[in-house]
Each structure stands twice: as structure tokens, then as C-alpha cells.
Protein backbone atom coordinates (compact mmCIF):
# COMPACT_ATOMS: atom_id res chain seq x y z
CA UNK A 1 -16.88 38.78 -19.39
CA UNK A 2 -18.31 37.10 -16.45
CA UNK A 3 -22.05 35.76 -16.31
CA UNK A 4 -25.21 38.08 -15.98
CA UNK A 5 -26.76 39.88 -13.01
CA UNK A 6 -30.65 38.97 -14.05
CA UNK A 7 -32.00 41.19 -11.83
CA UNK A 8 -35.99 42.74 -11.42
CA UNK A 9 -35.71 46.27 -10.84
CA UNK A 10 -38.91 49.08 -11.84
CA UNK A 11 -37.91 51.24 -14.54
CA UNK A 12 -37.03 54.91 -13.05
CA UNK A 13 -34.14 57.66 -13.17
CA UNK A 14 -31.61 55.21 -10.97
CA UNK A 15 -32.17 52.31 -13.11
CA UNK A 16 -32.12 53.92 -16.73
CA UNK A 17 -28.29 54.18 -16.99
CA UNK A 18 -28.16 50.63 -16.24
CA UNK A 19 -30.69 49.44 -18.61
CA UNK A 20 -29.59 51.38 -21.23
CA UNK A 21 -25.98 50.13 -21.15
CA UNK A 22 -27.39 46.43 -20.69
CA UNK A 23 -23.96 46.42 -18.38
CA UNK A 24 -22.53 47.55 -14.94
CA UNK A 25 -19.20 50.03 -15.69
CA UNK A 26 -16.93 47.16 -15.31
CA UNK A 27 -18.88 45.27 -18.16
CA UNK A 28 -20.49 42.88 -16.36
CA UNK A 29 -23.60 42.06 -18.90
CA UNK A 30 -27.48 42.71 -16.96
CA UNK A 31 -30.28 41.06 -17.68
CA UNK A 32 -33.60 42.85 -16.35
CA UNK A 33 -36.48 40.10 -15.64
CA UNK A 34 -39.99 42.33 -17.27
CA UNK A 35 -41.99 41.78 -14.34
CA UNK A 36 -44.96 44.51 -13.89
CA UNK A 37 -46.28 46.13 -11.59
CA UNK A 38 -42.78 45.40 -9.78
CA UNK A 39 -44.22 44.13 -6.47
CA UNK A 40 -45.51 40.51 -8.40
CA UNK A 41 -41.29 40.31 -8.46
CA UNK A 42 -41.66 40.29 -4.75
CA UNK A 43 -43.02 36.99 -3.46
CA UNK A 44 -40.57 34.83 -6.27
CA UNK A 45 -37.18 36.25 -4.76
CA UNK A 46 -38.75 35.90 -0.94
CA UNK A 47 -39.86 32.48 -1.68
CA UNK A 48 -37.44 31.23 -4.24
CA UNK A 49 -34.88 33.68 -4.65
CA UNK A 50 -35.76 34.01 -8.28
CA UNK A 51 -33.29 36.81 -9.31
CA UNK A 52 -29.72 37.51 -8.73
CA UNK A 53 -31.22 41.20 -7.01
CA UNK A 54 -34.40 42.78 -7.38
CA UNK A 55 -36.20 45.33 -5.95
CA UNK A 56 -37.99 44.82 -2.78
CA UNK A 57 -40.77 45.97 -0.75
CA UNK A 58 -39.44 47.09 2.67
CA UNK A 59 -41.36 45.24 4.53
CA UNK A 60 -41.18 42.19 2.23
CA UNK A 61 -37.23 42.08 3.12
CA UNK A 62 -38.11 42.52 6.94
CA UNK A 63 -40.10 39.74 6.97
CA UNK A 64 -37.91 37.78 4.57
CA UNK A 65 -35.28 38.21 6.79
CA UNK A 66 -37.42 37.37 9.92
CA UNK A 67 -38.39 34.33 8.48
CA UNK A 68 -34.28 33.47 8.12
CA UNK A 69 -35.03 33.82 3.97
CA UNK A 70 -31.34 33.58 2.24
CA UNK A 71 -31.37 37.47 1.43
CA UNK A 72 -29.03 40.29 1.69
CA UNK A 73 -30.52 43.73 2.60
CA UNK A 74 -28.58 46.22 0.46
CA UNK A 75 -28.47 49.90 2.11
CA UNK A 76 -30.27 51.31 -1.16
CA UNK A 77 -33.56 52.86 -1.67
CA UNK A 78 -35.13 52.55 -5.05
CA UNK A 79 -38.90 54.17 -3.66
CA UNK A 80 -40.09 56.40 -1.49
CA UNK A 81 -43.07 58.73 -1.25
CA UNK A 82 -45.36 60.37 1.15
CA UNK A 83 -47.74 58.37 2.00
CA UNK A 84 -50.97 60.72 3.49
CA UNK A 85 -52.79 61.58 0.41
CA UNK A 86 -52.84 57.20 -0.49
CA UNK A 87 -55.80 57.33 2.00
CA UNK A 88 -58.66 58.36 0.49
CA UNK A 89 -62.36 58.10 1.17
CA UNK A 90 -65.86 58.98 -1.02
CA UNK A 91 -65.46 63.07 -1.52
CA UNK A 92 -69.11 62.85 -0.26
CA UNK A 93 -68.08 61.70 3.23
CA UNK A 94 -66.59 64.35 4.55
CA UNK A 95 -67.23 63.35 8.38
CA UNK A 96 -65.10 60.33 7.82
CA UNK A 97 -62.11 61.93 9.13
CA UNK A 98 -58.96 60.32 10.22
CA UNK A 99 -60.09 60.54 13.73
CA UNK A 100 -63.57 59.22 12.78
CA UNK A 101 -61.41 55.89 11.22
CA UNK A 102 -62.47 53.88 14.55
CA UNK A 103 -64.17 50.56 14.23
CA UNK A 104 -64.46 51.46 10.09
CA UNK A 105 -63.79 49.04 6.90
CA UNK A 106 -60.14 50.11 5.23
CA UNK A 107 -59.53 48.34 1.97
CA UNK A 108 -55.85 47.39 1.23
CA UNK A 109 -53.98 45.44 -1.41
CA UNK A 110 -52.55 43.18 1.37
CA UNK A 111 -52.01 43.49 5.02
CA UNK A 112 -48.61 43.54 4.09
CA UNK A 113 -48.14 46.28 1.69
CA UNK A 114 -45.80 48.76 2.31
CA UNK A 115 -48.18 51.54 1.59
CA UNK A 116 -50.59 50.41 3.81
CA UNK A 117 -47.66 49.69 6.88
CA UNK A 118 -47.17 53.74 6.36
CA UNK A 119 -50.30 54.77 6.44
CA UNK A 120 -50.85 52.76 10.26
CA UNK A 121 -48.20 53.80 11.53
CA UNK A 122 -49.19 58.08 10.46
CA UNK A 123 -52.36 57.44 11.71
CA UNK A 124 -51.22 55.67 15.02
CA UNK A 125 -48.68 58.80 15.61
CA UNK A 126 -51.11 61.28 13.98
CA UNK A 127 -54.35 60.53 15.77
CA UNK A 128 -53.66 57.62 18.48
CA UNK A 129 -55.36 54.84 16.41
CA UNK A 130 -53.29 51.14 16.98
CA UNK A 131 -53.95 48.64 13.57
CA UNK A 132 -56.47 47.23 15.63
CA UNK A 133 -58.96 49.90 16.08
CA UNK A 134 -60.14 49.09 12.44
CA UNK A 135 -61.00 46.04 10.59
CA UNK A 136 -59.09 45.56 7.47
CA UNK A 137 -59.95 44.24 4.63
CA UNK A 138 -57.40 42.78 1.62
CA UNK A 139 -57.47 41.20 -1.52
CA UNK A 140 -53.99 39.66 -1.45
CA UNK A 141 -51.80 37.58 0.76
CA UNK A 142 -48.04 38.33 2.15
CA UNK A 143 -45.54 37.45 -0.32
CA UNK A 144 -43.99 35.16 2.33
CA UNK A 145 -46.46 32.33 2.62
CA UNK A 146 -45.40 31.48 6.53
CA UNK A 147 -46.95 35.09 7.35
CA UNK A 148 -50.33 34.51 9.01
CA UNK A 149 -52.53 37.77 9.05
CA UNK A 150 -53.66 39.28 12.58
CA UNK A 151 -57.25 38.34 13.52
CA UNK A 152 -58.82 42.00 12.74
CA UNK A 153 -57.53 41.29 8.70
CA UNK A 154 -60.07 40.09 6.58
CA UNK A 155 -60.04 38.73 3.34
CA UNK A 156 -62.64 40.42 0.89
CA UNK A 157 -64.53 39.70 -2.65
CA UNK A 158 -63.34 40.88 -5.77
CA UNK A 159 -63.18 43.74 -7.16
CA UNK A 160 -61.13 47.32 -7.43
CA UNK A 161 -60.66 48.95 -4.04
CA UNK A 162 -62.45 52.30 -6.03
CA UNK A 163 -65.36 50.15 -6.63
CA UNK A 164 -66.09 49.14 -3.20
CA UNK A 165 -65.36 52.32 -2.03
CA UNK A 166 -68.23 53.10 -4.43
CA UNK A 167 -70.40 50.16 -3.14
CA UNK A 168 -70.25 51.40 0.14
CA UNK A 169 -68.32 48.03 1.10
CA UNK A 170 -65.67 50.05 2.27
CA UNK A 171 -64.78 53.45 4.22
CA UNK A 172 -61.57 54.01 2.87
CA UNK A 173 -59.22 52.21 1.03
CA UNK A 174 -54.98 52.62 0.70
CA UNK A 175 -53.56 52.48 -2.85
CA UNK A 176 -50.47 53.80 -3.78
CA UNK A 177 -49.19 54.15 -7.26
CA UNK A 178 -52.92 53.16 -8.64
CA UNK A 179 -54.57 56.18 -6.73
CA UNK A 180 -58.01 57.23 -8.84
CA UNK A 181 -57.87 60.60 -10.61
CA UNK A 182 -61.31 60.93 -10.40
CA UNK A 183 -63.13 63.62 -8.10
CA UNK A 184 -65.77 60.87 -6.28
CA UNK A 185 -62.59 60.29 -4.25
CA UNK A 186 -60.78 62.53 -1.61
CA UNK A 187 -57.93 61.61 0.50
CA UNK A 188 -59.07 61.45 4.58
CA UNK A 189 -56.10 63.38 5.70
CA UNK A 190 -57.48 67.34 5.04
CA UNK A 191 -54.66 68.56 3.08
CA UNK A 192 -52.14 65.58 2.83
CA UNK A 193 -49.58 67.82 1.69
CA UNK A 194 -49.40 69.87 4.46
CA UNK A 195 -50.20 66.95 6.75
CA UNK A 196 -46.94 65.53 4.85
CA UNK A 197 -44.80 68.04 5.50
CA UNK A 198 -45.83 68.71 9.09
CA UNK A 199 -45.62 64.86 9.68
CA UNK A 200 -41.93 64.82 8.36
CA UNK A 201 -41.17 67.76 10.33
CA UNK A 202 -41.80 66.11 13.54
CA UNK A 203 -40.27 62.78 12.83
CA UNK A 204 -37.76 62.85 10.44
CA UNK A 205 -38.37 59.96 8.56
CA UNK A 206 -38.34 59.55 5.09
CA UNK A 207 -41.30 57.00 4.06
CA UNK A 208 -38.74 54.51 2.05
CA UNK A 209 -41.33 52.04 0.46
CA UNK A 210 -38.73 49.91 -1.78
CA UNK A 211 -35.18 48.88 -1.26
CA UNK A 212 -32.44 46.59 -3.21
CA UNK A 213 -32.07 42.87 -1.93
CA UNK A 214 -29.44 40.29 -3.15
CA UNK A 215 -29.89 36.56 -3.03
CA UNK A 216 -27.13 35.89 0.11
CA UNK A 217 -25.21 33.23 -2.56
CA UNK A 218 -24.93 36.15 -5.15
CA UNK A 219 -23.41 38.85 -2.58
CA UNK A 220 -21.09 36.59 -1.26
CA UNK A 221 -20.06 35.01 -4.45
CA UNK A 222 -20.54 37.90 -6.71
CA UNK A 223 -19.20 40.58 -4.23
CA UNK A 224 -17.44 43.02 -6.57
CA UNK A 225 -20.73 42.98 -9.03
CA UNK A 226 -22.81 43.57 -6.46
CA UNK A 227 -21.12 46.46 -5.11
CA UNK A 228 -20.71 47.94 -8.48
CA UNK A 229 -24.64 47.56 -9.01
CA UNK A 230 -25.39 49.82 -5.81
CA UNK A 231 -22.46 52.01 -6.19
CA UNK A 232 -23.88 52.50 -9.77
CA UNK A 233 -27.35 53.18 -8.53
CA UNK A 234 -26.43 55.66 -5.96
CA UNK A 235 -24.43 57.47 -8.65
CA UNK A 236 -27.51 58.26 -10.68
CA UNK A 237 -29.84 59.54 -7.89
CA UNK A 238 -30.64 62.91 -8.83
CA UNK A 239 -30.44 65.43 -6.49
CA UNK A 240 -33.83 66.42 -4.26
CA UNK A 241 -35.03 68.30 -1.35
CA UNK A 242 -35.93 66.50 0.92
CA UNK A 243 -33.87 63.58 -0.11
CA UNK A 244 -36.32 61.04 -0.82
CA UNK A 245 -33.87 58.23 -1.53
CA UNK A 246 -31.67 57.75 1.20
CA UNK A 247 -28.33 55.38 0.17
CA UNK A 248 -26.16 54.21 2.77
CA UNK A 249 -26.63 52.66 6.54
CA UNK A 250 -26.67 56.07 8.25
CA UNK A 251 -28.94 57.80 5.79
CA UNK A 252 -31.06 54.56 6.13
CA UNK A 253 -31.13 54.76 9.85
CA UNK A 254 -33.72 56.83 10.73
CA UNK A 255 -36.21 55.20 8.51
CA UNK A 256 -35.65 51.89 9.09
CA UNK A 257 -35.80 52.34 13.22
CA UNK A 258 -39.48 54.09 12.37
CA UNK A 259 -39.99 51.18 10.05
CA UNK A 260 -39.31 48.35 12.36
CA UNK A 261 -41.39 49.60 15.38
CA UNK A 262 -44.50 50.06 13.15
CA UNK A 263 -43.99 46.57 11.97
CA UNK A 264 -43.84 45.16 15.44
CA UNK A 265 -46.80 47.48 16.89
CA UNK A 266 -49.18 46.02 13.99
CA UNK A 267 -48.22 42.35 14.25
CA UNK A 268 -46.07 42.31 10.81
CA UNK A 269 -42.83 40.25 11.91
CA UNK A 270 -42.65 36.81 13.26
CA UNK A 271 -39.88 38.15 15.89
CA UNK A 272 -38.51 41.39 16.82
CA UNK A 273 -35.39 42.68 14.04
CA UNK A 274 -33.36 45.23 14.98
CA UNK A 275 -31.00 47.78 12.65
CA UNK A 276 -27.55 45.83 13.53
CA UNK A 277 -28.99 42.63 12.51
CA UNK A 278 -30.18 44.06 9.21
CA UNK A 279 -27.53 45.62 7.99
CA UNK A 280 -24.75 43.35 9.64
CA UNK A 281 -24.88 41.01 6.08
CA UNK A 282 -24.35 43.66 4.11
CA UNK A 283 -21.44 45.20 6.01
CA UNK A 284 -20.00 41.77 6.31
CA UNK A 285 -19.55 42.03 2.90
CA UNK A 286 -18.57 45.53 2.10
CA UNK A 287 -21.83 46.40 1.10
CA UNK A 288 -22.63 48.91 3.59
């Protein structure tokens, strides 16, 4: 029995199999890192390359890989989701439409969130309006410290994004997974269902949030692991329409062309990526 994978992966349906077995099928032993909410496990494997694999923002791994970090890209998504109804606003403003967004105060966890990139790039396709047409406002840093936020990013006091919604400090604010269930909030998209599905009609694109990196020793000199890990996680995706969790390059594809031009149009990478580049590493290794 060869050493452990200590890995940092979010609890869900793909990673219960795993967790409960404490061991990939070939009984290599796993060791899951308790880091929560997952995205803290973000900035240690960019930086430092904490864990043997972990889950990854998508945009994290972009930049991480733009900034020549020693990380593998894995074709695997671990989280996805559609992103309208994560914009909301005060359920009393109803003029503050997405169209009335110009010039207005958004409130994000960081620039950099995933969440947030998603929500740009709807509103740029949606209603014509660049990053820049509003002035953002975060309570968090990038996870990779060389990133340097665009001039129209501002850094804010503390306090919950709700509260300053409340406060009036904001007009809308982005969360994702911490969205109030409270009824003095409303998303700015009027039905973001709808707007969902009409949105994914015309594109295509699934909204992948997280993905599964490897630390670029690990996949090279853990290859047959590391393939077992994804082949294992693919094997316990459940079944969904649309598929929300697309494994593989081609599935991948779509997304991550749509991902990498709304990073360049709102100033995210340090240079311009392209899909070959990414996924070349992996392939290299019979990842793919």
C-alpha cells in the first residue's frame, strides 16, 4: 500500500464513495484535509501547493496557471450552478434592474470569485454592460497574491454583503452558496430561472464554478493514482438534465472557451490562456 492522496475536496454525491471507503478502488489510502467553506483550500494549493489535489475554483486554476503555478488542470468538474438568481438586490428596489446596474455599487466576496466572474460575463452578454460600467466593491483578495485588482475594484469595510445591502452601502451584491433566505432580498434578474434557462439556450455553456487540480509533482509522479481519483469521480456523477458536471476535455470545451474570454474581457488573467494550453498537461499525462 503506497502513501496517501491528502487531498481537499467539498463533501457532495462525487466525493462520498471516496470518503467513505477512505481509499481509491486500487487501495490507495485518502486522506481528506477538513477545510470549510472549500474555497479557504484555494489560495494554500495556488500559493503552496498544500495538497496532493483539491478542489479548485475555475478561475483560481486559470490564474494559477497564468501565473506559471506548478498545477495540473484535471478535465473534472466538481461545481456548477446557474448563476442569475446569485444577484440580488433590496426587494424594495424594484427599478434597480439589470439594465439600471450602470455606474451602481455591486458587493462581491472578491473580484476574483467565480460566482461573481459569471455573473459579468451574463450581464455583459445579457444587457451590454463591460466589468467596468460598475464599481465593485470586495471584501477579499485573489487567492494568488501576484493578482492586482483592476482600478474600478474597491476594497470595502466589514461586514456581511446582506447587511450593506441593508445599509444602503450597496446596490446589489453576488453571493453564491450563502444567498439570504429572507424576503428583504430579491434577485435583479426578473425571474432568474427563466432568465437561466433562456441564457443556456442561447449559449450553451454550462456555468462550471469548481474543477479538480493536481500539484504537477503528484500527476507526474503519482500518475496511475491520479487517474484512478478522476476516473473514480466521474463514475459517481449521477445522472442530470442538463448535465451540470461536465467530465472530460470535450464536454469541458464549451465552458471553458466562454470561461476564458470573460476572464480576459474583465481584466482577470495576467496573459491571454487558451484551451490547448490548459489541457495539454493533463493529456501529457493521460489525464485527459
Amino acid at each position: 500500500m503506497g502513501a496517501p492522496l491528502h487531498l481537499a475536496i467539498a463533501d457532495s454525491k462525487l466525493v462520498a464513495p471516496l470518503k467513505a471507503a477512505g481509499a481509491l478502488p486500487d487501495g490507495t489510502p485518502l486522506s481528506f484535509a477538513e477545510v470549510k467553506p472549500i474555497h479557504r483550500a484555494f489560495a494554500p494549493m495556488a500559493r503552496e501547493g498544500r495538497f496532493d489535489a483539491s478542489e479548485m475554483a475555475i478561475v483560481t486554476a486559470l490564474q494559477a496557471l497564468a501565473f506559471g503555478k506548478p498545477i495540473v488542470l484535471l478535465p473534472v468538474t466538481l461545481a456548477a450552478r446557474f448563476q442569475h438568481r446569485c444577484l440580488i438586490r433590496l426587494a424594495s428596489r424594484t427599478d434597480l434592474t439589470a439594465q439600471a446596474l450602470r455606474g451602481k455599487r455591486v458587493g462581491v466576496r472578491a473580484y476574483t470569485q467565480t460566482t461573481g466572474m459569471w455573473v459579468r460575463a451574463i450581464l455583459a452578454e445579457a444587457v451590454g454592460l463591460p466589468a467596468s460600467a460598475m464599481r465593485w466593491a470586495t471584501q477579499e483578495g485573489a487567492h494568488l497574491a501576484e493578482y492586482q485588482d483592476p482600478p474600478f475594484v474597491e476594497h470595502i469595510a466589514e461586514g456581511s454583503l446582506p447587511d450593506l445591502l441593508r445599509s444602503g452601502a450597496l446596490d446589489a451584491a453576488i453571493l453564491g452558496n450563502d444567498l439570504p433566505d429572507d424576503p428583504a432580498f430579491a434577485p435583479v434578474f426578473t425571474d432568474p430561472d427563466q432568465a437561466a434557462r433562456d441564457w443556456f439556450a442561447r449559449t450553451g455553456v454550462v456555468p462550471v464554478n469548481h474543477v479538480l487540480v493536481a500539484r504537477r509533482d503528484v500527476a507526474e509522479g503519482r500518475r496511475a493514482e491520479i487517474a484512478a481519483l478522476c476516473a473514480a469521480l466521474r463514475a459517481a456523477k449521477p445522472a442530470a438534465t442538463p448535465d451540470l458536471l461536465p467530465m472530460g476535455e470535450a464536454a469541458l470545451r464549451p465552458a471553458l472557451t466562454a470561461i476564458l474570454a470573460a476572464c480576459q474581457a474583465q481584466g482577470l488573467l495576467p496573459r491571454p490562456l487558451d484551451v490547448e494550453e490548459i489541457f495539454a498537461p493533463a493529456r501529457a499525462l493521460g489525464l485527459g
